[in-house]
PDB file of N, CA and C in Angstrom:
ATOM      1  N   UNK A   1     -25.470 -67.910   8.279  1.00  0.00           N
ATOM      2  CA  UNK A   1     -25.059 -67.425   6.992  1.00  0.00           C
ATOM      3  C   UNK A   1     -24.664 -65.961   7.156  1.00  0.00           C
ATOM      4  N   UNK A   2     -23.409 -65.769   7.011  1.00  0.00           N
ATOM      5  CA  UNK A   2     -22.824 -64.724   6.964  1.00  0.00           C
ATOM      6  C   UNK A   2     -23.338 -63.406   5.537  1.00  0.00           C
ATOM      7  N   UNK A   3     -23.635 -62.276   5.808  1.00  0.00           N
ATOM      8  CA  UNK A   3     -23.447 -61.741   4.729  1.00  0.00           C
ATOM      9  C   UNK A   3     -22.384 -60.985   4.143  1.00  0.00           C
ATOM     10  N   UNK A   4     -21.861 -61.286   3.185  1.00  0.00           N
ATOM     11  CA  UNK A   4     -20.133 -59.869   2.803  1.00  0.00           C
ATOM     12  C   UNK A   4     -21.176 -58.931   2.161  1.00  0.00           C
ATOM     13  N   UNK A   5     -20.596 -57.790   2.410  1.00  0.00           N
ATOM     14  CA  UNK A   5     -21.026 -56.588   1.456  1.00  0.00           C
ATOM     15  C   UNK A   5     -19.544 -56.448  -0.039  1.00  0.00           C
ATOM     16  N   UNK A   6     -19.997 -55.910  -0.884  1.00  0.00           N
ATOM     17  CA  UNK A   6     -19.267 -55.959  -2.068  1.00  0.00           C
ATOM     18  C   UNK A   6     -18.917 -54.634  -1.810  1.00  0.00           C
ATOM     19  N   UNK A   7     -17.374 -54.185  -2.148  1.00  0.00           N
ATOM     20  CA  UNK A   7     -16.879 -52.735  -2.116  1.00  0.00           C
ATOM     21  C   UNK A   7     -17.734 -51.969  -2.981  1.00  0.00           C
ATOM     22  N   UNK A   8     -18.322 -50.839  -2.990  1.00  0.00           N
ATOM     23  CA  UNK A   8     -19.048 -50.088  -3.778  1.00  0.00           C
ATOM     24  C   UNK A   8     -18.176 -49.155  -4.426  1.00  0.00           C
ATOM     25  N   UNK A   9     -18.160 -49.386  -5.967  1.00  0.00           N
ATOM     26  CA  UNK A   9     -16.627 -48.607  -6.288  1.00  0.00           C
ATOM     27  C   UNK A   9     -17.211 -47.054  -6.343  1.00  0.00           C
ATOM     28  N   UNK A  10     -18.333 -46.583  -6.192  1.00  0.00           N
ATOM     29  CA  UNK A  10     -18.727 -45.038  -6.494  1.00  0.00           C
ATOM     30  C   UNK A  10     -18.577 -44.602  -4.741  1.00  0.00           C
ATOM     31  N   UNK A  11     -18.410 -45.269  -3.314  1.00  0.00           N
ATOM     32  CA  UNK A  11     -18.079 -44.935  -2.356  1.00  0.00           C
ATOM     33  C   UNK A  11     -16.723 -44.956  -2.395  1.00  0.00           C
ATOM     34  N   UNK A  12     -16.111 -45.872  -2.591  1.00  0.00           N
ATOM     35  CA  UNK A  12     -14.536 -45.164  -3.054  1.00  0.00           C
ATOM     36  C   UNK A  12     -14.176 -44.545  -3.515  1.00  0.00           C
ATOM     37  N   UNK A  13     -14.268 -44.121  -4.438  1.00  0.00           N
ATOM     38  CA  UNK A  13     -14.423 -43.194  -5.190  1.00  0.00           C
ATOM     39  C   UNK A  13     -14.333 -41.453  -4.988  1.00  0.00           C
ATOM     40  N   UNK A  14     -15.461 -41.563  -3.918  1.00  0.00           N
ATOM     41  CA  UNK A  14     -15.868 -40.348  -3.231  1.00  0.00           C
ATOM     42  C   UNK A  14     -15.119 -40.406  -2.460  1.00  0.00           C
ATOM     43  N   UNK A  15     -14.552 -41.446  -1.702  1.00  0.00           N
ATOM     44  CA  UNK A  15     -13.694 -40.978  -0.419  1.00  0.00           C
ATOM     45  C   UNK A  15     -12.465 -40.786  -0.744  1.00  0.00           C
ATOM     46  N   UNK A  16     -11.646 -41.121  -1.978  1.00  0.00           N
ATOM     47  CA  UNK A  16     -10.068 -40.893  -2.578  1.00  0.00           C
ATOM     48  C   UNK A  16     -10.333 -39.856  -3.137  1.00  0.00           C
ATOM     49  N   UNK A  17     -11.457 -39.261  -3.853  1.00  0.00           N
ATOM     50  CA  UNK A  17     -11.537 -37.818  -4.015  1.00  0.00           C
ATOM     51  C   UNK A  17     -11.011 -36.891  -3.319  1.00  0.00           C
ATOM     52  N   UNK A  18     -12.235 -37.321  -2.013  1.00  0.00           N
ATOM     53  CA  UNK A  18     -12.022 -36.431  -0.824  1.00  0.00           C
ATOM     54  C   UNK A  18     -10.558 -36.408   0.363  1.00  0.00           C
ATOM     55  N   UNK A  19     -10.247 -37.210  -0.493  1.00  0.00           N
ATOM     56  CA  UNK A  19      -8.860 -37.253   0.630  1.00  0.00           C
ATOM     57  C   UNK A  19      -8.317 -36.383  -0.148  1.00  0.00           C
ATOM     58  N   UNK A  20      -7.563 -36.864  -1.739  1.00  0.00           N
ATOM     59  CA  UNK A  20      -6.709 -35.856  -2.397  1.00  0.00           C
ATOM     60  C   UNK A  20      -7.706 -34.319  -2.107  1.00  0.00           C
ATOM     61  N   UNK A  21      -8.735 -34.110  -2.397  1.00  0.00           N
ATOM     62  CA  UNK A  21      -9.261 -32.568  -2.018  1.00  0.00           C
ATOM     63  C   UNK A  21      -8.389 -32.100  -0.778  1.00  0.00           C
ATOM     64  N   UNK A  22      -8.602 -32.676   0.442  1.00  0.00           N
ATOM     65  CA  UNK A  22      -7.804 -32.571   1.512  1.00  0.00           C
ATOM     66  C   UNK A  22      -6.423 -32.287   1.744  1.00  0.00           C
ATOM     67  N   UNK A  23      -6.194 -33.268   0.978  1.00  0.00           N
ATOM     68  CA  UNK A  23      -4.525 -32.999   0.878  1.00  0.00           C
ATOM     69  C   UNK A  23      -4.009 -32.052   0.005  1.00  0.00           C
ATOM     70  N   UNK A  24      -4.983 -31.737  -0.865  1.00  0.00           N
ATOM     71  CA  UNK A  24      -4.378 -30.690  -1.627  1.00  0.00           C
ATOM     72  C   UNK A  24      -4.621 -29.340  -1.101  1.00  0.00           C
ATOM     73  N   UNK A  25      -5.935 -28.663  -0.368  1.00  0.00           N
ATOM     74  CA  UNK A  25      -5.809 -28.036   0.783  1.00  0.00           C
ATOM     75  C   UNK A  25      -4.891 -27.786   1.749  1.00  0.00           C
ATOM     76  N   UNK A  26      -4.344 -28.811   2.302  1.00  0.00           N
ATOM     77  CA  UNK A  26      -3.096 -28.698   2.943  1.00  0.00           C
ATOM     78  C   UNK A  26      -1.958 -27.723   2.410  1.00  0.00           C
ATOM     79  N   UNK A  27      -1.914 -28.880   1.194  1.00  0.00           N
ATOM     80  CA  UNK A  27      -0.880 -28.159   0.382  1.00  0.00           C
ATOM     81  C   UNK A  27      -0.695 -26.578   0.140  1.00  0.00           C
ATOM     82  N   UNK A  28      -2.048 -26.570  -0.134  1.00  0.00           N
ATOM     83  CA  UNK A  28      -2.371 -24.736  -0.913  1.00  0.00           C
ATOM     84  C   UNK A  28      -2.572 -24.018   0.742  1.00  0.00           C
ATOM     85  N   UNK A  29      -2.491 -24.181   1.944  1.00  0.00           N
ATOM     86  CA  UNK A  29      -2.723 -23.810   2.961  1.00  0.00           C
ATOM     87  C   UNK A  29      -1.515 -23.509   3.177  1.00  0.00           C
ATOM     88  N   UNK A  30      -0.205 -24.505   3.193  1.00  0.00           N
ATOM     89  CA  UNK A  30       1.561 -24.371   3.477  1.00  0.00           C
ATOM     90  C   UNK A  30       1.651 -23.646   2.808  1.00  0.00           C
ATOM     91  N   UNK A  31       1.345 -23.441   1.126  1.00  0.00           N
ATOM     92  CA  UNK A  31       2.241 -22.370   0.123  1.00  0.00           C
ATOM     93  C   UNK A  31       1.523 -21.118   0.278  1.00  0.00           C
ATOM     94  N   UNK A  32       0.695 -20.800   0.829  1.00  0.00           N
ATOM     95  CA  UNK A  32       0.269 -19.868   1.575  1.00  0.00           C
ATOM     96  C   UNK A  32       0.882 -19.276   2.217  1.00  0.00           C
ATOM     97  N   UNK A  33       1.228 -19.622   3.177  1.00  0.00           N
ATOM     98  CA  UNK A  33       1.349 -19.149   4.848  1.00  0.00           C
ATOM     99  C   UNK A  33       2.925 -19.008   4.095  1.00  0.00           C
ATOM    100  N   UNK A  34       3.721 -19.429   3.267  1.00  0.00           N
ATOM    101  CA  UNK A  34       5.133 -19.779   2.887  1.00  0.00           C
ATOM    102  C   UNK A  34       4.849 -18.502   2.144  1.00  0.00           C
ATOM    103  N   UNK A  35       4.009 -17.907   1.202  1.00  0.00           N
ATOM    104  CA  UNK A  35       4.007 -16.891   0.281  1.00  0.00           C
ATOM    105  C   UNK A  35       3.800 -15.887   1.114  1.00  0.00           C
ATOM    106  N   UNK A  36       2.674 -15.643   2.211  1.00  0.00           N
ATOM    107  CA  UNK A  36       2.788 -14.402   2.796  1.00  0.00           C
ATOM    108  C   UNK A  36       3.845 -14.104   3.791  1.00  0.00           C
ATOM    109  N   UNK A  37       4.568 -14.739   4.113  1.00  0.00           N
ATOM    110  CA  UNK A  37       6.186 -15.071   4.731  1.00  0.00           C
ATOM    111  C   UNK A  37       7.122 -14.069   3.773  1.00  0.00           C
ATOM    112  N   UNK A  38       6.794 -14.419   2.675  1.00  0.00           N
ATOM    113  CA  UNK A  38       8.060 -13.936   1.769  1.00  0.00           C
ATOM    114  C   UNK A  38       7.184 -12.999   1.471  1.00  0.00           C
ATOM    115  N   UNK A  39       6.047 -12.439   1.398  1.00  0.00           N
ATOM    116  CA  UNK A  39       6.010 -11.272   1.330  1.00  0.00           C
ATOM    117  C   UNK A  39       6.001 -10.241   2.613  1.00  0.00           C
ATOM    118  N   UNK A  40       5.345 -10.779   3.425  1.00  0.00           N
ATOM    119  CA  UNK A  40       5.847  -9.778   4.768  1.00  0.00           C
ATOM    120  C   UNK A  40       6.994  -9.360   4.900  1.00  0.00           C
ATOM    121  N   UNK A  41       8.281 -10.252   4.860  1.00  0.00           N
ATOM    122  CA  UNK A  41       9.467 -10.112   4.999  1.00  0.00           C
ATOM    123  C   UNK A  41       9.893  -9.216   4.086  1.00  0.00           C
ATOM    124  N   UNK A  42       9.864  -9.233   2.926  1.00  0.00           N
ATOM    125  CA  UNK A  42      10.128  -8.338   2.212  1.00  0.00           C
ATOM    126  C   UNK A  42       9.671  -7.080   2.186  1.00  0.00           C
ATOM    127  N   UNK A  43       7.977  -7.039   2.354  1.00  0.00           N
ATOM    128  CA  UNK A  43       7.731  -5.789   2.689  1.00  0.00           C
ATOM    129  C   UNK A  43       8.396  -4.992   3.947  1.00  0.00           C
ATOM    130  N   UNK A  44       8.174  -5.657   4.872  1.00  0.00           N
ATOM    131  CA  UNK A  44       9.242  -4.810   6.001  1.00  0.00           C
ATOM    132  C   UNK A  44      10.428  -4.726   5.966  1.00  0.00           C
ATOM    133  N   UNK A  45      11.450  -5.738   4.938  1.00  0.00           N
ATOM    134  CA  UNK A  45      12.759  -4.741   4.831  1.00  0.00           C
ATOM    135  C   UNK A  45      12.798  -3.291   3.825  1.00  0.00           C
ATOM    136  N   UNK A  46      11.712  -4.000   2.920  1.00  0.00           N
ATOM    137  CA  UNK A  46      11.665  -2.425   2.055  1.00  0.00           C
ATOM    138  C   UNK A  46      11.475  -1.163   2.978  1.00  0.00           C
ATOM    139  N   UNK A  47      10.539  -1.605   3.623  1.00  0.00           N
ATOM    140  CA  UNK A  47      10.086  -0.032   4.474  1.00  0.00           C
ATOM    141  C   UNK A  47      11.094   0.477   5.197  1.00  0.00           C
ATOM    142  N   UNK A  48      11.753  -0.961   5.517  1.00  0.00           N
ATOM    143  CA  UNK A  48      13.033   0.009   7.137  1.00  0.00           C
ATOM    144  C   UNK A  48      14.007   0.617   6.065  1.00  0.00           C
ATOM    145  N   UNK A  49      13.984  -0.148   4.699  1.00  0.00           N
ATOM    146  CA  UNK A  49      15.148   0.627   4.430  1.00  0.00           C
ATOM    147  C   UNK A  49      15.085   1.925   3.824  1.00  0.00           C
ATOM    148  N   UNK A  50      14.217   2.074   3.297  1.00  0.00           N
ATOM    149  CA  UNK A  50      13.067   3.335   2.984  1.00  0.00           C
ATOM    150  C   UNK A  50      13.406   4.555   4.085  1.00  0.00           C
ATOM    151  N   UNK A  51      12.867   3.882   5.580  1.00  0.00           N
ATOM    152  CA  UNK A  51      12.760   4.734   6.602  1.00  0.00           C
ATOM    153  C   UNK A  51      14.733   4.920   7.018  1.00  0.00           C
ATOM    154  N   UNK A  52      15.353   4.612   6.689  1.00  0.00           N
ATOM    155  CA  UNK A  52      16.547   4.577   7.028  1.00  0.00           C
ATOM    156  C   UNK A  52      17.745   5.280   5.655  1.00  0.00           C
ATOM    157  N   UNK A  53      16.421   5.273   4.319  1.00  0.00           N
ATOM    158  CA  UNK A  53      17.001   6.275   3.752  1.00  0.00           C
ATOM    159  C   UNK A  53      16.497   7.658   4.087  1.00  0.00           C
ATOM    160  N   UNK A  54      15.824   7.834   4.175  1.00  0.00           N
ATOM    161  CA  UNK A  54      15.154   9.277   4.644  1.00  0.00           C
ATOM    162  C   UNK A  54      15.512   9.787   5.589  1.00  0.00           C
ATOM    163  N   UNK A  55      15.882   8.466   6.965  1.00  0.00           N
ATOM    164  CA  UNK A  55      16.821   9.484   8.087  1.00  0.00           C
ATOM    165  C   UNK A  55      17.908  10.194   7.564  1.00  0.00           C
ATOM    166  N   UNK A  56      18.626   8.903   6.597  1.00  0.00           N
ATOM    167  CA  UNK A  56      19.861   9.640   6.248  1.00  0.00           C
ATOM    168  C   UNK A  56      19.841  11.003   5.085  1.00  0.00           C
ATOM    169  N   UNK A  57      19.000  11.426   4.641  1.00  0.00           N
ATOM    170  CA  UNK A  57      19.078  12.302   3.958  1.00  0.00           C
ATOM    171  C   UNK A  57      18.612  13.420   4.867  1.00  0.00           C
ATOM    172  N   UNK A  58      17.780  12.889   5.380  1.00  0.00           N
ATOM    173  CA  UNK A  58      17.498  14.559   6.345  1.00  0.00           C
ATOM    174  C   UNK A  58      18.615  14.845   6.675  1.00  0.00           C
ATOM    175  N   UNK A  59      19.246  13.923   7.472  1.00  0.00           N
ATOM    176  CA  UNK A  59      20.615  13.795   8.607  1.00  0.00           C
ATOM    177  C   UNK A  59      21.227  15.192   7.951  1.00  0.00           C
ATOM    178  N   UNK A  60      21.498  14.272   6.442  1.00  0.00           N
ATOM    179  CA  UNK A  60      22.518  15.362   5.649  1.00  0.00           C
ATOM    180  C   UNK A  60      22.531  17.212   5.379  1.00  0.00           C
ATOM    181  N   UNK A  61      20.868  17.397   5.639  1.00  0.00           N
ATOM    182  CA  UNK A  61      20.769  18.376   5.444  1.00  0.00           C
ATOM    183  C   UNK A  61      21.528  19.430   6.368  1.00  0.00           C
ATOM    184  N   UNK A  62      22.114  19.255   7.444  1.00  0.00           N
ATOM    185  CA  UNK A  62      22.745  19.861   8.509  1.00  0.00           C
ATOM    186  C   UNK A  62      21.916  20.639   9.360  1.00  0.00           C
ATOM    187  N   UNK A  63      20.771  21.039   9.638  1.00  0.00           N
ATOM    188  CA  UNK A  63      20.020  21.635   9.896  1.00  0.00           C
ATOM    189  C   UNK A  63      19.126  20.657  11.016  1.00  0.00           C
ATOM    190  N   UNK A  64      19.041  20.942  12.030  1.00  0.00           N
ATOM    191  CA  UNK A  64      19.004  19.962  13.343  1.00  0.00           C
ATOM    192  C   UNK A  64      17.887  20.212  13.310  1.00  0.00           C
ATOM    193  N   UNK A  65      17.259  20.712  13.175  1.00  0.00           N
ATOM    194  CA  UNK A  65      14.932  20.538  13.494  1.00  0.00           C
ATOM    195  C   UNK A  65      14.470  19.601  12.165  1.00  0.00           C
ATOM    196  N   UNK A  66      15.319  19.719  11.064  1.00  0.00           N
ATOM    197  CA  UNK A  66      14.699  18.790   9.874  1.00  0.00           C
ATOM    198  C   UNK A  66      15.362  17.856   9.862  1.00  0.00           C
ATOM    199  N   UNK A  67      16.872  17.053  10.834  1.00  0.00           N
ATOM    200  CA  UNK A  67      17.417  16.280  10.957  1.00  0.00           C
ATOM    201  C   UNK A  67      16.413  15.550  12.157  1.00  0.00           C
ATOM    202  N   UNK A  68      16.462  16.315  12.683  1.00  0.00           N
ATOM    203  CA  UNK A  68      15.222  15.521  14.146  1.00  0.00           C
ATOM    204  C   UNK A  68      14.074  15.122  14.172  1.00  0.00           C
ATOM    205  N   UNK A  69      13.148  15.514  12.886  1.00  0.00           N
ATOM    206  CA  UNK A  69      12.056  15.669  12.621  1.00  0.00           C
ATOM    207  C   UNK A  69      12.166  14.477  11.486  1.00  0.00           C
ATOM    208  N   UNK A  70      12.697  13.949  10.244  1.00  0.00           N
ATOM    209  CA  UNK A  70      13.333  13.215   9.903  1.00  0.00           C
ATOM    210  C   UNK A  70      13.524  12.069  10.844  1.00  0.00           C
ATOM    211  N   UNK A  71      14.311  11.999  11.482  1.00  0.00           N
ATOM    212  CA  UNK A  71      14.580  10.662  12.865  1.00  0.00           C
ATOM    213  C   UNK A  71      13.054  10.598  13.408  1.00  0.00           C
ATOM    214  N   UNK A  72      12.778  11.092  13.648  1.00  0.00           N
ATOM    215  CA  UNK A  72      11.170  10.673  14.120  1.00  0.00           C
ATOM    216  C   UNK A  72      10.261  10.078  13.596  1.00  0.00           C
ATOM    217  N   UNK A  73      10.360  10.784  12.137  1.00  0.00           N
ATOM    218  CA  UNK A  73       9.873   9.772  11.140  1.00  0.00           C
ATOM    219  C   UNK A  73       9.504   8.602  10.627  1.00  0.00           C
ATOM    220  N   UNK A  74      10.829   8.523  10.394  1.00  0.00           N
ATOM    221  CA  UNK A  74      11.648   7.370  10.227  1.00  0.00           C
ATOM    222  C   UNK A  74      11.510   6.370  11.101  1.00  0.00           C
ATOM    223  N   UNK A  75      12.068   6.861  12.610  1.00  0.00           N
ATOM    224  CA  UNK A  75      11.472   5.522  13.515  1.00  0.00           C
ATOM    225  C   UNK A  75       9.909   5.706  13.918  1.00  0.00           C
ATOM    226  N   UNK A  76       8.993   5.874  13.903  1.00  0.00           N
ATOM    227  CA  UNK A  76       7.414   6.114  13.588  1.00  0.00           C
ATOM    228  C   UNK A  76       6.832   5.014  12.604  1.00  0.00           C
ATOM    229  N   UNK A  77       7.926   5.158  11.573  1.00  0.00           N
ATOM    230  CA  UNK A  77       7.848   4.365  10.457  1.00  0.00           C
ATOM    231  C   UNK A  77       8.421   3.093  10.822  1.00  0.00           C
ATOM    232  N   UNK A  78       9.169   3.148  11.018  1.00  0.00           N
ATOM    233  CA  UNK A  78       9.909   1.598  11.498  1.00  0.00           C
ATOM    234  C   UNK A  78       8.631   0.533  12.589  1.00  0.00           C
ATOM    235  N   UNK A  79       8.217   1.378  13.425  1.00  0.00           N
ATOM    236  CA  UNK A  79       7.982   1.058  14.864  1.00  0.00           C
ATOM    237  C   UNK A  79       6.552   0.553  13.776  1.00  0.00           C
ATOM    238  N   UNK A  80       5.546   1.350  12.805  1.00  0.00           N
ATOM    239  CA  UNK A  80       4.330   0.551  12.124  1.00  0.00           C
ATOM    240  C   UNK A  80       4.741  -0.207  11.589  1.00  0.00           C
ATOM    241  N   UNK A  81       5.591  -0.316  10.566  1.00  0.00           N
ATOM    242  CA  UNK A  81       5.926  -1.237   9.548  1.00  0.00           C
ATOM    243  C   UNK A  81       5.998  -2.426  10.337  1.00  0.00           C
ATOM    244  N   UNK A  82       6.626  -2.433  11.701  1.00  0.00           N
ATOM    245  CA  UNK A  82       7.225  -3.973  12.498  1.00  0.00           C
ATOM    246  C   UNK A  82       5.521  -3.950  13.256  1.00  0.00           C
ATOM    247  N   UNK A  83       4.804  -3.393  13.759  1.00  0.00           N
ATOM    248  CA  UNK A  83       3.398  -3.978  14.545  1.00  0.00           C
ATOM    249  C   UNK A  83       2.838  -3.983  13.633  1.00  0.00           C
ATOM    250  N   UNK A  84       2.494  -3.659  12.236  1.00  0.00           N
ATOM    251  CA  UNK A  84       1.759  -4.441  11.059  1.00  0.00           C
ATOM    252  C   UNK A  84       2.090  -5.988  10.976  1.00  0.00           C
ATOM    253  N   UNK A  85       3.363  -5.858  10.411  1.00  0.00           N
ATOM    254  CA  UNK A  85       3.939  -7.179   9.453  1.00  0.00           C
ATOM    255  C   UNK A  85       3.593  -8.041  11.017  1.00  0.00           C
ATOM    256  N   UNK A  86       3.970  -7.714  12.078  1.00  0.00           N
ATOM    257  CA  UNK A  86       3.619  -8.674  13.098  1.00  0.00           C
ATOM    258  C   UNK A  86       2.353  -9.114  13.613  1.00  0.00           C
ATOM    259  N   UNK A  87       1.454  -8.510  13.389  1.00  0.00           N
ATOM    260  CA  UNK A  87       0.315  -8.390  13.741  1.00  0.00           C
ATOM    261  C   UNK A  87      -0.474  -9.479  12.917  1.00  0.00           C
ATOM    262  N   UNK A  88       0.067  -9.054  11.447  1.00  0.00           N
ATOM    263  CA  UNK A  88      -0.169  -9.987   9.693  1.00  0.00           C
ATOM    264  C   UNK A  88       0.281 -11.472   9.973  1.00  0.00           C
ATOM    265  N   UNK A  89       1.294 -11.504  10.680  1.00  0.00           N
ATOM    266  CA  UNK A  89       2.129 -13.046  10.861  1.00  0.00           C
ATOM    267  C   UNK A  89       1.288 -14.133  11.813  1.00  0.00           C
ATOM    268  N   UNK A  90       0.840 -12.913  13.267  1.00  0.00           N
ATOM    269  CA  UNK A  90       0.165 -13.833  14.044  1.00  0.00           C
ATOM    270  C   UNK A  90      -1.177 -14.163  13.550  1.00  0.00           C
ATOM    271  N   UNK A  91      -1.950 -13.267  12.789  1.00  0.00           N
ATOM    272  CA  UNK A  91      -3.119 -13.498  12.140  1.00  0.00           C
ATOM    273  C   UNK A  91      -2.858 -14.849  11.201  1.00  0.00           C
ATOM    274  N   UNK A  92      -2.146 -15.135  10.260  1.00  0.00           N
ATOM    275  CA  UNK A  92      -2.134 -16.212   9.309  1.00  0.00           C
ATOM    276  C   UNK A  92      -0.859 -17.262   9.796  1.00  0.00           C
ATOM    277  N   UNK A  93      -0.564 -17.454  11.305  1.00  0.00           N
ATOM    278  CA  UNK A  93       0.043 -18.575  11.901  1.00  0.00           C
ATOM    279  C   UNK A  93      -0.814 -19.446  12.285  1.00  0.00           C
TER     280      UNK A  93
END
């Protein structure tokens, strides 16, 4: 004599819960990693362009120690802004 067990609908239950929980994790894990994408990116074009207005205004001043000093800046600035945002990317890949 064989015995069947009867599906227990409160163990199903728990386990289609726990799947959608799962999967919806997933979900909120992709729009994540997709949101700090679009914000990294954006933050580092703001900055270069930031740092690339400021070269150019020093530039303008004609005066070569605050034109040079300016360019240094600027790429100083460039060179953090890119080992942050990169640093941020490999952390939440």
């Amino acid at each position: 004599m064989t015995t069947q067990t009867k599906p227990d609908p409160i163990t199903d239950s728990v386990q289609e819960a726990a799947a959608r929980v799962s999967e919806f994790g997933e979900q909120a894990r992709a729009a994540t990693k997709k949101a700090t994408e679009a914000y990294l990116s954006s933050y580092e074009s703001s900055v270069v362009k930031l740092a690339d207005a400021y070269e150019q205004a020093t530039g303008a001043t004609k005066v070569d120690w605050v034109a040079s000093i300016g360019s240094q800046q600027a790429d100083a600035t460039r060179q953090i802004v890119r080992a942050y945002t990169s640093t941020v990317r490999e952390l939440v890949s």
